[in-house]
C-alpha atoms as a PDB file:
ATOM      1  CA  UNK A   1     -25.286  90.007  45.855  1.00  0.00           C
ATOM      2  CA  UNK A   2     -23.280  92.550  44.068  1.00  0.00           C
ATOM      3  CA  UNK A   3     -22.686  92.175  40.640  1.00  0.00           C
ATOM      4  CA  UNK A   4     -18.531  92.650  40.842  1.00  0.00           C
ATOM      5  CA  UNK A   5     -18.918  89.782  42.944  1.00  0.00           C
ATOM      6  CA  UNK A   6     -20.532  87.512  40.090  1.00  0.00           C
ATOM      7  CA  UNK A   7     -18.501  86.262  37.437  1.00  0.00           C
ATOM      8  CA  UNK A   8     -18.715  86.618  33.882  1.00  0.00           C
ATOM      9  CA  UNK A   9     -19.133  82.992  32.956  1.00  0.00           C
ATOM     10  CA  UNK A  10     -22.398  82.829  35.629  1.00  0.00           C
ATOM     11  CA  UNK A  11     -23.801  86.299  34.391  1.00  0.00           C
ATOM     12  CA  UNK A  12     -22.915  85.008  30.583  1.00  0.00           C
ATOM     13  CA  UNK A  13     -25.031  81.614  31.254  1.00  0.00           C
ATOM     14  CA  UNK A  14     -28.579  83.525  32.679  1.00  0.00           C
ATOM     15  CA  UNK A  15     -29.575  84.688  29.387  1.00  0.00           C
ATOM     16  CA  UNK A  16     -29.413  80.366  28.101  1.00  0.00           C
ATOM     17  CA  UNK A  17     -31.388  79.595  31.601  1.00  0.00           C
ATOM     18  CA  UNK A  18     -33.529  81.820  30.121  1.00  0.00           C
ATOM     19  CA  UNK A  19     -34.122  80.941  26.765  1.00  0.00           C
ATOM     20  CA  UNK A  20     -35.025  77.492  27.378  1.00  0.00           C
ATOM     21  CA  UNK A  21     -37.201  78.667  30.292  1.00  0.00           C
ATOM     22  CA  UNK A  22     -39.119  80.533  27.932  1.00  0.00           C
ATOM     23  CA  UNK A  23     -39.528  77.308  25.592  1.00  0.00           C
ATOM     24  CA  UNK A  24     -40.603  75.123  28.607  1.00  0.00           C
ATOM     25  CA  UNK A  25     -43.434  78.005  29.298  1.00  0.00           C
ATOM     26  CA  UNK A  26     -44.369  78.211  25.541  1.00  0.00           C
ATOM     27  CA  UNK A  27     -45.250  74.480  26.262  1.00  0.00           C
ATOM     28  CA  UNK A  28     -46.945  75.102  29.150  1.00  0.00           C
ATOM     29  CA  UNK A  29     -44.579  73.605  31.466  1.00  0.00           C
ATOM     30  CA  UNK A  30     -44.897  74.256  35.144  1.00  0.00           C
ATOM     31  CA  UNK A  31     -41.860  73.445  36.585  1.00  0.00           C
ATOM     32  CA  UNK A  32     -37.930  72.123  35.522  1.00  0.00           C
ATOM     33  CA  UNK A  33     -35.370  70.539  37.958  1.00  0.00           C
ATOM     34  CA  UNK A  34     -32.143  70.784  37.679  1.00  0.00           C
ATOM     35  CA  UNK A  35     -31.109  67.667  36.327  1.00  0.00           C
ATOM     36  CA  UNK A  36     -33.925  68.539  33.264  1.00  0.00           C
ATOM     37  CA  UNK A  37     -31.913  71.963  32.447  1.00  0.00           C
ATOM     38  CA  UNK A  38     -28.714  70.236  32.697  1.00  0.00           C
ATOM     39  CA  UNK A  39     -29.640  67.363  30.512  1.00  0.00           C
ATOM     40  CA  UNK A  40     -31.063  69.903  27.693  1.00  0.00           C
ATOM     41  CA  UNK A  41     -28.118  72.429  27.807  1.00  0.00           C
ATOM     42  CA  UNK A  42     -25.737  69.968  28.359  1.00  0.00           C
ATOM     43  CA  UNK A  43     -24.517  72.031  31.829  1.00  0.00           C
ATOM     44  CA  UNK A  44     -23.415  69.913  35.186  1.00  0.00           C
ATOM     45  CA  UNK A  45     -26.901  70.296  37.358  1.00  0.00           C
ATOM     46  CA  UNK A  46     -24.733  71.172  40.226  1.00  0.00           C
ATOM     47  CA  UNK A  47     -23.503  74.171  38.327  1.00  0.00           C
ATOM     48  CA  UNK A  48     -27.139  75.339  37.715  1.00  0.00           C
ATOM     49  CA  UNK A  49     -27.990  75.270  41.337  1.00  0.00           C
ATOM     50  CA  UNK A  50     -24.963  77.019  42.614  1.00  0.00           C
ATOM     51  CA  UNK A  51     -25.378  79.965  39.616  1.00  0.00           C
ATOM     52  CA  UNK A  52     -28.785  80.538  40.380  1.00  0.00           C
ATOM     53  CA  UNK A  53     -27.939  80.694  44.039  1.00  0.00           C
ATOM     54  CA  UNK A  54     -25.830  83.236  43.796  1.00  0.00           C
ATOM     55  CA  UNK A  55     -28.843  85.687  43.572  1.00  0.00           C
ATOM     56  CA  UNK A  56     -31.373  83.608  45.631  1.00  0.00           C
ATOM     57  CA  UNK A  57     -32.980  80.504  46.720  1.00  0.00           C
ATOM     58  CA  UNK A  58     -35.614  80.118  43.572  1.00  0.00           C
ATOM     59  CA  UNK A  59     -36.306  76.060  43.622  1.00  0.00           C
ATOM     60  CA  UNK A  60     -37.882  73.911  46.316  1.00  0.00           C
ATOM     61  CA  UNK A  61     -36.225  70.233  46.893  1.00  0.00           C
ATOM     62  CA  UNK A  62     -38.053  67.242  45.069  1.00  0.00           C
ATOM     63  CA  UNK A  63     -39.783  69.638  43.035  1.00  0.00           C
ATOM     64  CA  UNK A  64     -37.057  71.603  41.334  1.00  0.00           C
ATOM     65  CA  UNK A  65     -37.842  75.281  39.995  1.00  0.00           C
ATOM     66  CA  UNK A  66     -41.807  77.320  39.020  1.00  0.00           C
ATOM     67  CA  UNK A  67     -40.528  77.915  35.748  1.00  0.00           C
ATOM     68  CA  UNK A  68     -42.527  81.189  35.342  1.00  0.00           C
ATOM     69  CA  UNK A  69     -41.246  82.169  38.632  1.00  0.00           C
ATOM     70  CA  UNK A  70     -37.801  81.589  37.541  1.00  0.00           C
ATOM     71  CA  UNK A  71     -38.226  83.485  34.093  1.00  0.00           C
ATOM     72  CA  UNK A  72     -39.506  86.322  36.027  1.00  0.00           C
ATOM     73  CA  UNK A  73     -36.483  86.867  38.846  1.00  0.00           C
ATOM     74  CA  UNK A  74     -33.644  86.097  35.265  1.00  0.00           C
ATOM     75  CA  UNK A  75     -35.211  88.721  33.693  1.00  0.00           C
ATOM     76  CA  UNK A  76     -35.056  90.722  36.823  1.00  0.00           C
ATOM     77  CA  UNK A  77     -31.556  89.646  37.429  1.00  0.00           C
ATOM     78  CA  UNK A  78     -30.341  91.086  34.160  1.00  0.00           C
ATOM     79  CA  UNK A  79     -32.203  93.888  34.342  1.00  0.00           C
ATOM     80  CA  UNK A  80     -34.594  93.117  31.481  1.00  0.00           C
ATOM     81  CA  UNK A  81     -37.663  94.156  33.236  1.00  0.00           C
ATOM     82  CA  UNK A  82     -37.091  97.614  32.477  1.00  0.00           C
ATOM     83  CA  UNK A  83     -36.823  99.306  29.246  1.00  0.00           C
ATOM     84  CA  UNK A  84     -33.090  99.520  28.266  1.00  0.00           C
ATOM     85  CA  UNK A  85     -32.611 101.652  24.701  1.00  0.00           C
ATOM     86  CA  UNK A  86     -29.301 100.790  22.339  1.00  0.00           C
ATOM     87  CA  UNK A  87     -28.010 102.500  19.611  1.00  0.00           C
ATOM     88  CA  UNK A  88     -26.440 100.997  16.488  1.00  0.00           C
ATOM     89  CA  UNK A  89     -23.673 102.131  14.774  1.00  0.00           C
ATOM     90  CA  UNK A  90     -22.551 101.151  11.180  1.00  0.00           C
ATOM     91  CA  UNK A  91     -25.697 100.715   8.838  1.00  0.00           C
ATOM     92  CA  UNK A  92     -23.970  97.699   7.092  1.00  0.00           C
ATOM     93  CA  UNK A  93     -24.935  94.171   6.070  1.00  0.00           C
ATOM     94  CA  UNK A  94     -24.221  93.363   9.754  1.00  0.00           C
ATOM     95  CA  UNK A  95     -25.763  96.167  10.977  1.00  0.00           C
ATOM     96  CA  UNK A  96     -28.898  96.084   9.147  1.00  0.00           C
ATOM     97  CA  UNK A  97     -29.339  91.961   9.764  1.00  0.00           C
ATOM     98  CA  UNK A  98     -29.093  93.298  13.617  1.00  0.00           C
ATOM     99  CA  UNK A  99     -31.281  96.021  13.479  1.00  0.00           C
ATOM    100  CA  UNK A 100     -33.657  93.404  11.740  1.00  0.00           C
ATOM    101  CA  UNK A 101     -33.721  91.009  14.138  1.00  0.00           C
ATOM    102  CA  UNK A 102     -33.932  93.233  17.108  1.00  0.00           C
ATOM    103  CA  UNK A 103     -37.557  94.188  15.754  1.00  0.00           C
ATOM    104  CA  UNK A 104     -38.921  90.914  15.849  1.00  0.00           C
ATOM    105  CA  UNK A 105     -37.312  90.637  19.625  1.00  0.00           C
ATOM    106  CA  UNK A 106     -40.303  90.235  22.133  1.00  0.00           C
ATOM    107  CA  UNK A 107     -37.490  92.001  24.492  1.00  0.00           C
ATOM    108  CA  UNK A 108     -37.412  95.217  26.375  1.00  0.00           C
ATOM    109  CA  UNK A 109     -34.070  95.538  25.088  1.00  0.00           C
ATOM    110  CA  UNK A 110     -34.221  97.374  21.680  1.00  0.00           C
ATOM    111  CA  UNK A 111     -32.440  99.210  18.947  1.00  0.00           C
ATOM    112  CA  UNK A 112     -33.808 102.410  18.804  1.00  0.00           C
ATOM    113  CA  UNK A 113     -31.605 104.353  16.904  1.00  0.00           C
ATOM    114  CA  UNK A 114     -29.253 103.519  14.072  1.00  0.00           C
ATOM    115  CA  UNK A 115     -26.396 105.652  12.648  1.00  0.00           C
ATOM    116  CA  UNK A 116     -23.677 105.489   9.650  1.00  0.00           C
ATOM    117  CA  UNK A 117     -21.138 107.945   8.976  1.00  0.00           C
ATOM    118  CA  UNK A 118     -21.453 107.589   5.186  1.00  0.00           C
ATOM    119  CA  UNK A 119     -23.879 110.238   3.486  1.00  0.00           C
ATOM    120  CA  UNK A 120     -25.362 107.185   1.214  1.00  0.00           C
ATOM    121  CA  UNK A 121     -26.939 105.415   4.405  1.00  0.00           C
ATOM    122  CA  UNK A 122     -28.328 108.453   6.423  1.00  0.00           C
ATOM    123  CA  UNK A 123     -31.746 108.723   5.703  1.00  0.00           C
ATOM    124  CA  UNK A 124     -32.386 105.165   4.562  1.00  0.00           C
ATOM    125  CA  UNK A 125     -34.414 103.101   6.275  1.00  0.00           C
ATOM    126  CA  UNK A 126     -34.033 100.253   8.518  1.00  0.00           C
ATOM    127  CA  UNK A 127     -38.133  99.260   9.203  1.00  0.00           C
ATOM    128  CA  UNK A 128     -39.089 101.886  11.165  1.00  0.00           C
ATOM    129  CA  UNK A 129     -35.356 103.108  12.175  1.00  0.00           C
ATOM    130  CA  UNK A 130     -34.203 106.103   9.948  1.00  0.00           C
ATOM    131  CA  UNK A 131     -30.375 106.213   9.865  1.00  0.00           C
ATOM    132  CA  UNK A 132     -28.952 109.130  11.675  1.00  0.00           C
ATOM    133  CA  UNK A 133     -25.747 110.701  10.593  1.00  0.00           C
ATOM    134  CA  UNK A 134     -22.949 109.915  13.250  1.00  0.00           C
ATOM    135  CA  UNK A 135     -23.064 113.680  14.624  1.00  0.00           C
ATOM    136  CA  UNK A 136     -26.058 113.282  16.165  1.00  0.00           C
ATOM    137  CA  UNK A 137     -25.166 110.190  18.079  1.00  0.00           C
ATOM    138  CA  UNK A 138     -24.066 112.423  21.272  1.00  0.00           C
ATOM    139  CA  UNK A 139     -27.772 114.126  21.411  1.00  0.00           C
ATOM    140  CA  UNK A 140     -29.439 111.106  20.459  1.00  0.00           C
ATOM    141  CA  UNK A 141     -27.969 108.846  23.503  1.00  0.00           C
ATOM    142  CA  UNK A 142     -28.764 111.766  25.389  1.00  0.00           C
ATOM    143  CA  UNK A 143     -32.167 112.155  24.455  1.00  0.00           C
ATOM    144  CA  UNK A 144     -33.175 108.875  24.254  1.00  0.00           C
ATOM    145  CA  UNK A 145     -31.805 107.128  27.267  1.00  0.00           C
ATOM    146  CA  UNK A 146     -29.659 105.458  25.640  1.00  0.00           C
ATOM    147  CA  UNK A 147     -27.449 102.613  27.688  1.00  0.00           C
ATOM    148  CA  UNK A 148     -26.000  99.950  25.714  1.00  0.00           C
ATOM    149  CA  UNK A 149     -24.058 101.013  21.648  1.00  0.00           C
ATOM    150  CA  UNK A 150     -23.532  98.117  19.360  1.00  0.00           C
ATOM    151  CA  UNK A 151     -20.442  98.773  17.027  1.00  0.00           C
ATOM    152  CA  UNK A 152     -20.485  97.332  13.831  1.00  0.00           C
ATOM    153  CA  UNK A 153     -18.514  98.811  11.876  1.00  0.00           C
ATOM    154  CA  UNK A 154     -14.829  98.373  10.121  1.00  0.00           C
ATOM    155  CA  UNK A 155     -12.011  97.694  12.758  1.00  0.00           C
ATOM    156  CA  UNK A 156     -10.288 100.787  11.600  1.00  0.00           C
ATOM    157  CA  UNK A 157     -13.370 103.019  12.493  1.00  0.00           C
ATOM    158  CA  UNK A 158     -14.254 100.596  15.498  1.00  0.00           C
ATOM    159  CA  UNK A 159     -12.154 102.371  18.223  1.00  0.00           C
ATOM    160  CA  UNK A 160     -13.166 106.212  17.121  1.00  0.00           C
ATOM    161  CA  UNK A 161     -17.132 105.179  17.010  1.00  0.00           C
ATOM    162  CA  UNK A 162     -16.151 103.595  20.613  1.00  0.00           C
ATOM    163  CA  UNK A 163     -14.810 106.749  22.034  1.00  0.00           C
ATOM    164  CA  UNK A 164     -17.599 108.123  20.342  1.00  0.00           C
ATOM    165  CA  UNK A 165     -20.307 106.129  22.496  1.00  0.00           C
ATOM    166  CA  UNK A 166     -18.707 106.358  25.630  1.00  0.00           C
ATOM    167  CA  UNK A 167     -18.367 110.499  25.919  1.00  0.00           C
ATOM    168  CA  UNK A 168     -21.768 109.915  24.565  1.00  0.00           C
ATOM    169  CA  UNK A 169     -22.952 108.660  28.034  1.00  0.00           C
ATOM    170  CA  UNK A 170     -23.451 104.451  27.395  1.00  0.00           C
ATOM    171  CA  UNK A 171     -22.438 102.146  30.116  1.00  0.00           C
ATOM    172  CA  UNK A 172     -22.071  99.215  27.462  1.00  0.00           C
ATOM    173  CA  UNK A 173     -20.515  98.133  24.371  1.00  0.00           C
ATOM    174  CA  UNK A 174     -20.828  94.927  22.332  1.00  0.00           C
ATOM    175  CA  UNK A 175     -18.384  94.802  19.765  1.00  0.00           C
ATOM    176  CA  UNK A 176     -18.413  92.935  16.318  1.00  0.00           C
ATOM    177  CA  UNK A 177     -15.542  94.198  14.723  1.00  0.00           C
ATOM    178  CA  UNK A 178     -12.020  92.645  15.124  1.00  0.00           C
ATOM    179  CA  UNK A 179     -10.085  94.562  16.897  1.00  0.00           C
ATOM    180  CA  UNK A 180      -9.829  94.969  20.934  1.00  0.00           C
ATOM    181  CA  UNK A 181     -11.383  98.232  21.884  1.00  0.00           C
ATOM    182  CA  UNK A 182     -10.120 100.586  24.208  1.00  0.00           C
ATOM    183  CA  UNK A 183     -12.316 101.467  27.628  1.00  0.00           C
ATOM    184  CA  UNK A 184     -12.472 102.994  30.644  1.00  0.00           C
ATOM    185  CA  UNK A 185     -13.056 100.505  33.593  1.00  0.00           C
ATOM    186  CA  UNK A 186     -16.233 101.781  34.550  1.00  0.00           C
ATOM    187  CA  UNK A 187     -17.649 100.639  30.579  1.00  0.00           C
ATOM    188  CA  UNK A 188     -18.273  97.092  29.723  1.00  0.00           C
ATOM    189  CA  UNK A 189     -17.008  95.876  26.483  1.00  0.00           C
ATOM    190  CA  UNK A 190     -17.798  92.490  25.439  1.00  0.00           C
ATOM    191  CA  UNK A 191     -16.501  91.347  21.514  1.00  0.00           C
ATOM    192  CA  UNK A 192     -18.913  88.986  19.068  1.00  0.00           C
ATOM    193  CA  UNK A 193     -15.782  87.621  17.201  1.00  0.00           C
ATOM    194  CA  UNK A 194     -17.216  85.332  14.236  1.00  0.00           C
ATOM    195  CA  UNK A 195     -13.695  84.986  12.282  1.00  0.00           C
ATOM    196  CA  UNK A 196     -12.076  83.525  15.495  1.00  0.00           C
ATOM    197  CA  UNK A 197     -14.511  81.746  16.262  1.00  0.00           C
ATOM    198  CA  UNK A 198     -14.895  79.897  12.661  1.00  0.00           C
ATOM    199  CA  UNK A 199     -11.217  79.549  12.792  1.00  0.00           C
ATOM    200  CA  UNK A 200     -10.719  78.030  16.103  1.00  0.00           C
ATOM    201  CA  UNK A 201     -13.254  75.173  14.808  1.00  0.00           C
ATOM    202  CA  UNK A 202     -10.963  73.977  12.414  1.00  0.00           C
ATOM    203  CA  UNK A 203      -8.812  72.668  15.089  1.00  0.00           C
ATOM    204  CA  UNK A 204     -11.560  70.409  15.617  1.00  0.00           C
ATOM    205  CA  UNK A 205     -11.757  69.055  12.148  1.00  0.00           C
ATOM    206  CA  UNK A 206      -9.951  65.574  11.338  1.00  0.00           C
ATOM    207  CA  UNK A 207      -6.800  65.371   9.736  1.00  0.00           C
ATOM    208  CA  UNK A 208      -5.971  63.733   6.362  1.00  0.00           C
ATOM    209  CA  UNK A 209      -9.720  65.012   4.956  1.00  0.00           C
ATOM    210  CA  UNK A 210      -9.482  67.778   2.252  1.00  0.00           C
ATOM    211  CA  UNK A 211     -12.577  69.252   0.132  1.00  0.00           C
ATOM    212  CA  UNK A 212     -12.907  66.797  -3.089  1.00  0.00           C
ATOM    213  CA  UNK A 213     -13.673  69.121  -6.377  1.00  0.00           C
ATOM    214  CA  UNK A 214     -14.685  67.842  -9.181  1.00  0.00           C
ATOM    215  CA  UNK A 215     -12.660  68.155 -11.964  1.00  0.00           C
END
């Protein structure tokens, strides 16, 4: 099935089928039904079926699914049985936790170049990752394959790097600072907003409590 026929919500849920997949075959665990993955990411089992089936008939009735069969056609699914390159841009705090973390990622998806604007962070480096000034971000994506650009840097720069990325050739963008970018409709944007997401939790949050201080 064609992926403008999927929706986000089902394409945004794979990557958790996955990650608990690949705990269940850590453990050695030869198969999962439904019910089991609904019970553990607290989804409706009925929803799990009908998202999978979208691309495929992957489980077998009183059974339920080969989980290293089902790890294998996700990652397949979401391309991520191919190498796919991204480049980083904004060498900050953010940036560098990111570019940290990405390292330690047993995923073909990988940060392999970073870049900063500022002449204090080009050159540095990030483990193995020397910062590239922001002028060679065009050449780089070029050279290196480069489909997916993480922004990460301040929302008054964000838009700029953005345009920056997409004449640079990438098909993707994921977005961490707060502002909604600008893109063409053939690039996907998708935003990591922490501050609106701490804020919306305080909706949550009883009324009539306040922080005691001591005095």
């Amino acid at each position: 099935m064609k992926s403008d026929k999927i929706s986000e919500a089902v394409v945004r849920r794979l990557p958790v089928y996955l990650r608990y997949l690949n705990e269940l075959h850590t453990r050695e665990v030869p198969t999962v039904s439904s019910q089991e993955l609904g019970q553990k990411l607290d989804l409706n089992p009925a929803q799990i079926r009908k998202d999978l089936a979208y691309f495929g008939d992957f489980g077998r009735k009183g059974i339920g699914y080969d989980v290293s069969y089902l790890i294998e056609k996700i990652r397949h699914i979401l391309k991520l049985d191919q190498q796919i390159n991204v480049a980083l841009v904004g060498a900050g705090n953010l940036g560098h936790a990111l570019s940290n973390y990405n390292m330690y990622l047993k995923e073909t998806m990988k940060i392999v170049a970073v870049f900063d604007s500022n002449d204090s962070k080009v050159g540095s480096l990030i483990n193995t990752l020397v910062v590239q000034p922001i002028d060679e971000l065009g050449i780089t994506v070029k050279a290196r394959s480069i489909r997916i650009g993480i922004v990460t840097v301040p929302n008054v720069e964000a838009q700029r790097v953005a345009d920056q990325l997409i004449e640079a050739g990438v098909e993707a963008i994921l977005n961490f600072a707060p502002i909604i970018l600008k893109a063409p409709p053939h690039i996907r944007v998708h935003t990591a907003d922490f501050t609106t997401d701490l804020l919306s939790l305080a909706y949550y949050l009883e009324d009539g409590k306040e922080h005691e201080t001591n005095e």
